[in-house]
Protein backbone atom coordinates (compact mmCIF):
# COMPACT_ATOMS: atom_id res chain seq x y z
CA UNK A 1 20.49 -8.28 -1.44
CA UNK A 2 17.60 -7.58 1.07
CA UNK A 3 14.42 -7.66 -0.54
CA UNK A 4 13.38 -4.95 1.61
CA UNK A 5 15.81 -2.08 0.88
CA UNK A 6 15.98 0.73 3.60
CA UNK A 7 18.25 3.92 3.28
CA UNK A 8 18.08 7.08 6.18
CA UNK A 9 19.29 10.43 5.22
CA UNK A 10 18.94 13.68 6.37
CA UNK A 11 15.93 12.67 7.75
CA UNK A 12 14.04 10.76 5.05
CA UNK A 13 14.09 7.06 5.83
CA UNK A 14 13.46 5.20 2.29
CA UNK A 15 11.61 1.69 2.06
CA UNK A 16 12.32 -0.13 -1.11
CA UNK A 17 10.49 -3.26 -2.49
CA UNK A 18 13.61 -4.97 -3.77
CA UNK A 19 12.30 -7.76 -6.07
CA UNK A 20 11.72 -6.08 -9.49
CA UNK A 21 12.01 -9.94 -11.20
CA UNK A 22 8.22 -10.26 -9.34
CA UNK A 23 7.30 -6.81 -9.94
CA UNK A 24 7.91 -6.13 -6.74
CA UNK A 25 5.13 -8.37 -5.06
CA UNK A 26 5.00 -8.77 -1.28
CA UNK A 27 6.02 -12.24 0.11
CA UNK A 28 5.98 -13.32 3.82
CA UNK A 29 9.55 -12.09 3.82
CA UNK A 30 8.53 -8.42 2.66
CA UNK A 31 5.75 -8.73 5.26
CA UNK A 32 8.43 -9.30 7.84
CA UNK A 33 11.00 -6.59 6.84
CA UNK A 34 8.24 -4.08 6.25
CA UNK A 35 6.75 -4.05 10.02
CA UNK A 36 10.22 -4.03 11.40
CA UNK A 37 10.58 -1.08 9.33
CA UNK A 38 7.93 0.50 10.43
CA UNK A 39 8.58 -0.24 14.50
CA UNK A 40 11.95 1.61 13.78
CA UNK A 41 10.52 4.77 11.84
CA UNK A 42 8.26 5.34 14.71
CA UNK A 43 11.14 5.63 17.64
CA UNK A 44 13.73 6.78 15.60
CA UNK A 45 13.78 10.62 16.49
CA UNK A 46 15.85 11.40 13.67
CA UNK A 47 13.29 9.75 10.98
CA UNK A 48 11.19 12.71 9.77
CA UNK A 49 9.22 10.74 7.06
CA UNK A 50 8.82 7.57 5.26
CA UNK A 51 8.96 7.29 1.72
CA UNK A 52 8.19 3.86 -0.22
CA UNK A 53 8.73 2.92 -3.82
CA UNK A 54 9.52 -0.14 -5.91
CA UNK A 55 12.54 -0.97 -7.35
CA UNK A 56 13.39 -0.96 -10.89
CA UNK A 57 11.50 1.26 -13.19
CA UNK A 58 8.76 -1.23 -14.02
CA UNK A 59 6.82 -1.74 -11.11
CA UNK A 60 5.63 0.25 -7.61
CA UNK A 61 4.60 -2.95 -5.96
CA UNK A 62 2.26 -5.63 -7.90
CA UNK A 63 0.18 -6.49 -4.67
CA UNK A 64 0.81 -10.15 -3.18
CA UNK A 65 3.02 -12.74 -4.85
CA UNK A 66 0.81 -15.40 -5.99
CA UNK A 67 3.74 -17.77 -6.12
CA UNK A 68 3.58 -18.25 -2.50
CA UNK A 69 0.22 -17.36 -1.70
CA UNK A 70 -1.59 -19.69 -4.20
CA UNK A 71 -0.69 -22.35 -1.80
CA UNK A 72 -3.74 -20.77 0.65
CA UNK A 73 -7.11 -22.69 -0.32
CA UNK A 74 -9.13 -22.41 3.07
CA UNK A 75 -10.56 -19.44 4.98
CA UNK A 76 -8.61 -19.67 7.79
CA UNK A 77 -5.26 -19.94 5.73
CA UNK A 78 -6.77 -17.34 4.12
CA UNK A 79 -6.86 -15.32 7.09
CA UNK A 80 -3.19 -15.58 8.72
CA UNK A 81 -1.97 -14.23 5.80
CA UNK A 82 -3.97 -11.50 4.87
CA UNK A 83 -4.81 -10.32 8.72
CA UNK A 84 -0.93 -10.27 9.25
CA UNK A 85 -0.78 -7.93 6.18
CA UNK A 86 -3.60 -5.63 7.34
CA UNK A 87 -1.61 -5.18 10.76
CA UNK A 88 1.06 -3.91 8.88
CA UNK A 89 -0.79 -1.62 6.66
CA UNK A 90 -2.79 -0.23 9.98
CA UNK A 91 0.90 0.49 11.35
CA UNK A 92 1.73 1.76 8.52
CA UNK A 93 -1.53 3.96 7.98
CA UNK A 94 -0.77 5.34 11.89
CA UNK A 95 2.44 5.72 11.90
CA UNK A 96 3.19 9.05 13.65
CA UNK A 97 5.90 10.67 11.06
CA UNK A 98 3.98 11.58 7.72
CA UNK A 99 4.44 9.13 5.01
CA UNK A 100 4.70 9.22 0.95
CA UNK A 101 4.24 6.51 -1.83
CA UNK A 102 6.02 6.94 -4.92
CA UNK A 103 4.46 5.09 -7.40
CA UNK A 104 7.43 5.00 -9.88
CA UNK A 105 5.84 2.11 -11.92
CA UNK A 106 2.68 0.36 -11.90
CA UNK A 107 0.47 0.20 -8.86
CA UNK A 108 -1.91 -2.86 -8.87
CA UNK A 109 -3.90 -4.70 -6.46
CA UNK A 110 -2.15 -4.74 -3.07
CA UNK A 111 0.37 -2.17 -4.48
CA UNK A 112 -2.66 0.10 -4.15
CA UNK A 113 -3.74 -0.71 -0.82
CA UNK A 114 -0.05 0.06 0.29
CA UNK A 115 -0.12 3.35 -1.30
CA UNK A 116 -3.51 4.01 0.60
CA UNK A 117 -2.14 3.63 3.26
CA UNK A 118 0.34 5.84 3.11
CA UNK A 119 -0.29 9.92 3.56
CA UNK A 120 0.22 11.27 0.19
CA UNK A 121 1.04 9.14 -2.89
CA UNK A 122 3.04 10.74 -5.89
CA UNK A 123 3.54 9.27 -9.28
CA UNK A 124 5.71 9.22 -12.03
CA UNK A 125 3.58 10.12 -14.97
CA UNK A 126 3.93 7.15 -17.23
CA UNK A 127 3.07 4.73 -14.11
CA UNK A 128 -0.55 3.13 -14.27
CA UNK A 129 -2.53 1.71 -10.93
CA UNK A 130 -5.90 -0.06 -10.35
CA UNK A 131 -7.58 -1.67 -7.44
CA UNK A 132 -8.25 -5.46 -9.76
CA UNK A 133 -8.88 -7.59 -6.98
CA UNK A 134 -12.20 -8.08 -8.30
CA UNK A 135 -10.88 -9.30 -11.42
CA UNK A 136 -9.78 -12.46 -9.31
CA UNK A 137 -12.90 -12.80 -7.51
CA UNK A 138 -11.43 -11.38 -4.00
CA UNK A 139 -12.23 -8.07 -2.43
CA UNK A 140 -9.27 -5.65 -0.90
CA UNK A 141 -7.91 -7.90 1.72
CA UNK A 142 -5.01 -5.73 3.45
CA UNK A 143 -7.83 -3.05 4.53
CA UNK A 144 -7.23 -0.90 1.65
CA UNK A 145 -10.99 -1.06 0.26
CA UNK A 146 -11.80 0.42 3.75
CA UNK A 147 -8.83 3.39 3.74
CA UNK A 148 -9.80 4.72 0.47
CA UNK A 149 -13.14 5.07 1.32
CA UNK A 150 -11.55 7.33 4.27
CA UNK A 151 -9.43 9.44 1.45
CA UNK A 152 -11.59 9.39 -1.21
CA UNK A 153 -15.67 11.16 -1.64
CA UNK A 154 -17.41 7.34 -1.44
CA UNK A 155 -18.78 6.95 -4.73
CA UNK A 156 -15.39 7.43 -6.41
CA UNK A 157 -13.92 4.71 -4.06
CA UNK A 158 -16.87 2.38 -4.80
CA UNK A 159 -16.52 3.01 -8.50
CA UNK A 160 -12.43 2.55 -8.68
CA UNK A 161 -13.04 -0.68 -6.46
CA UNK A 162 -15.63 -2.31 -8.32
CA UNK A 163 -14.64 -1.35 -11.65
CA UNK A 164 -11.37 -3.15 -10.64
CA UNK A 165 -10.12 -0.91 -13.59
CA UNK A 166 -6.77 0.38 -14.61
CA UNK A 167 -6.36 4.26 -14.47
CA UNK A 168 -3.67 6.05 -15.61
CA UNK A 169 -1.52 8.95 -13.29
CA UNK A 170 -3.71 11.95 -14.85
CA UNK A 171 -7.00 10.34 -14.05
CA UNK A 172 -5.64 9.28 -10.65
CA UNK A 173 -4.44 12.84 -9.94
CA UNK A 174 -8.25 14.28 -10.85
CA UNK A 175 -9.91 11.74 -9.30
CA UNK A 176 -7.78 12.33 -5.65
CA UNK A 177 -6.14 9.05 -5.25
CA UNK A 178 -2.67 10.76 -6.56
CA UNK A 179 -1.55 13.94 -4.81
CA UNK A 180 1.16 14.41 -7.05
CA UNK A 181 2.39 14.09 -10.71
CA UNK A 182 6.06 13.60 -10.19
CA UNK A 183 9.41 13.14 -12.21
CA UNK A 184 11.89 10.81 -10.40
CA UNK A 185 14.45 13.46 -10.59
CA UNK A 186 12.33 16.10 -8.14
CA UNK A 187 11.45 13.30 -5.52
CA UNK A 188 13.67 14.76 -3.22
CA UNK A 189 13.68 18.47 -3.53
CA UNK A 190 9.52 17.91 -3.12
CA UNK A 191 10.69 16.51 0.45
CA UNK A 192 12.24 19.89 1.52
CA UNK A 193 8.80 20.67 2.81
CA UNK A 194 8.24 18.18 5.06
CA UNK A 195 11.77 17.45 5.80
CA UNK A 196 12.51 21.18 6.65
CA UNK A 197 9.73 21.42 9.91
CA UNK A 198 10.76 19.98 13.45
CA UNK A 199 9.84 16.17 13.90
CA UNK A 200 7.63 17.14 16.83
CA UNK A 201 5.58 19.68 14.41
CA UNK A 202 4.77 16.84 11.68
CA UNK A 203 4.11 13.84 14.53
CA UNK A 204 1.59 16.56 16.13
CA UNK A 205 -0.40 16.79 13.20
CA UNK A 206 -0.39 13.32 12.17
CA UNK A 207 -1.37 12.33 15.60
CA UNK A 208 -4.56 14.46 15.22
CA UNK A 209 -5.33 12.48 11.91
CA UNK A 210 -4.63 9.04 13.54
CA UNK A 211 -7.37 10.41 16.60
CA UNK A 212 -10.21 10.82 14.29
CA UNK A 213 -9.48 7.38 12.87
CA UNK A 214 -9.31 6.00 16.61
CA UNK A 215 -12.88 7.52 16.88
CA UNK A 216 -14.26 6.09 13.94
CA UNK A 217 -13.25 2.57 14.79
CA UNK A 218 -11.24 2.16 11.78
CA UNK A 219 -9.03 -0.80 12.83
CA UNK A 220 -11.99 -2.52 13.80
CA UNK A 221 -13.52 -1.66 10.26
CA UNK A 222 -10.50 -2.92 8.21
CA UNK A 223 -11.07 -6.36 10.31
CA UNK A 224 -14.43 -6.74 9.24
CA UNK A 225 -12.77 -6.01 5.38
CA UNK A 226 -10.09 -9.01 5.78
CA UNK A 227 -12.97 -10.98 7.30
CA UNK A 228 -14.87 -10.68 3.56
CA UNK A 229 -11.92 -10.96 1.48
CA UNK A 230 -10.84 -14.36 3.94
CA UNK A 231 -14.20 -16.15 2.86
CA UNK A 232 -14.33 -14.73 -1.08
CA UNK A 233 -10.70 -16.58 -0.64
CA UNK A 234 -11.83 -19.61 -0.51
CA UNK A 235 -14.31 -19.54 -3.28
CA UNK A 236 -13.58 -21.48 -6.06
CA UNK A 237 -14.08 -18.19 -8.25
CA UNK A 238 -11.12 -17.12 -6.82
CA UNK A 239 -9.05 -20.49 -7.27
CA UNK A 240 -10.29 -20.43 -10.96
CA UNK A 241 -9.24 -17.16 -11.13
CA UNK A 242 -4.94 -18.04 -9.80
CA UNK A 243 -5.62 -21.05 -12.10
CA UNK A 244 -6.03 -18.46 -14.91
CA UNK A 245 -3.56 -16.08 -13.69
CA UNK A 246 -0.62 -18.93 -14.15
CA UNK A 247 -1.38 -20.17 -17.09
CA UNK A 248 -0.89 -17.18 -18.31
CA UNK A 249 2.09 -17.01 -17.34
């Protein structure tokens, strides 16, 4: 079974993280399948949006598996991996057909910054999310830190990213980071919207989103994140903080 599980029809072209033993967390693998993903939703003609949830009922996407990443001690290793995820998310944040995060279970650390970076992010109501990469000593490394302060008024990015708090669906709906409350039953008939307008129509208007970002430099703001979150990588807060995490476990 792919751990990347894709589905097209009638238009919708469905991402899936497919490892709900991990709760979903992205490996190299994921990385790999996701930006091939992504490189076919943009020429595909008949793809009129992108929707990406987790599978199982458990988990959206629990942010990068530590299992294989805890192996990454320096900067530098650091850096490969986290600057090869931020490429992806920047594809993913300009990708020219609108795309939607269902967060169908919980949504933490670089489950978040996926959902960012996606156009609209709905939620099942009993799901819970929170930006905790502070609580391992580590800043957003994906460029995630950077998009929400694009989506979100700047103090109530800075709060939700330094609190490194969780926050449940209602408080993520009134605070802007969740467009919608959702039931897993109604995903699809709240697609008719966007699925019922020309693919031309919805790639125009993205396109005049992904202009303003040009303008702004974004990409070359979301480096400058990965560059922070490379060198609080190699911190020893941070390895006493995976130390923690798995023996815990």
């Amino acid at each position: 079974m792919a751990e990347l599980e894709r589905k097209m029809e009638n238009g919708l072209f469905t991402l899936q993280f497919n490892r709900p033993e991990k709760r979903n967390a992205i490996n190299f693998a994921i990385m790999d399948e996701l930006n091939q993903s992504l490189s076919e939703a943009a020429e595909n003609d008949q793809i009129k949006v992108v929707l990406i949830r987790g599978g199982g009922d458990k988990a959206f996407c629990s942010g990068g598996d530590l299992s294989e990443f805890h192996a990454l001690k320096t900067e530098e290793e650091a850096w490969e991996m986290l600057s090869k995820m931020g490429g992806i998310l920047y594809k993913l944040l300009t990708l020219p057909k609108p795309t939607i995060a269902f967060i169908n279970g919980t949504a933490v650390g670089g489950g978040c910054e996926i959902a960012a970076a996606c156009d609209f992010r709905w939620m099942k109501k009993e799901a819970k999310f929170g930006f905790v990469q502070g609580n391992q000593a580590i800043t957003t490394g994906w460029g995630g830190g950077t998009i929400l302060f694009e989506k979100l008024p700047p103090y109530t990015a800075l709060e939700m990213l330094s609190s490194a708090r969780i926050y449940s669906a209602k408080e993520g709906f009134e605070l802007g980071y969740i467009n919608k409350i959702i039931e897993i039953e109604s995903v699809e008939s709240a697609l008719e919207d966007f699925l019922s307008k020309e693919v031309d129509v919805l790639m125009a208007y993205k396109k005049m989103l992904i202009r303003k970002w040009e303008q702004t430099q974004l990409r070359e703001r979301i480096i400058e994140e990965i560059k922070t979150c490379s060198k609080l990588w190699e911190s020893e807060a941070h390895h006493a903080a995976v130390r923690r995490f798995f023996t815990k476990i």
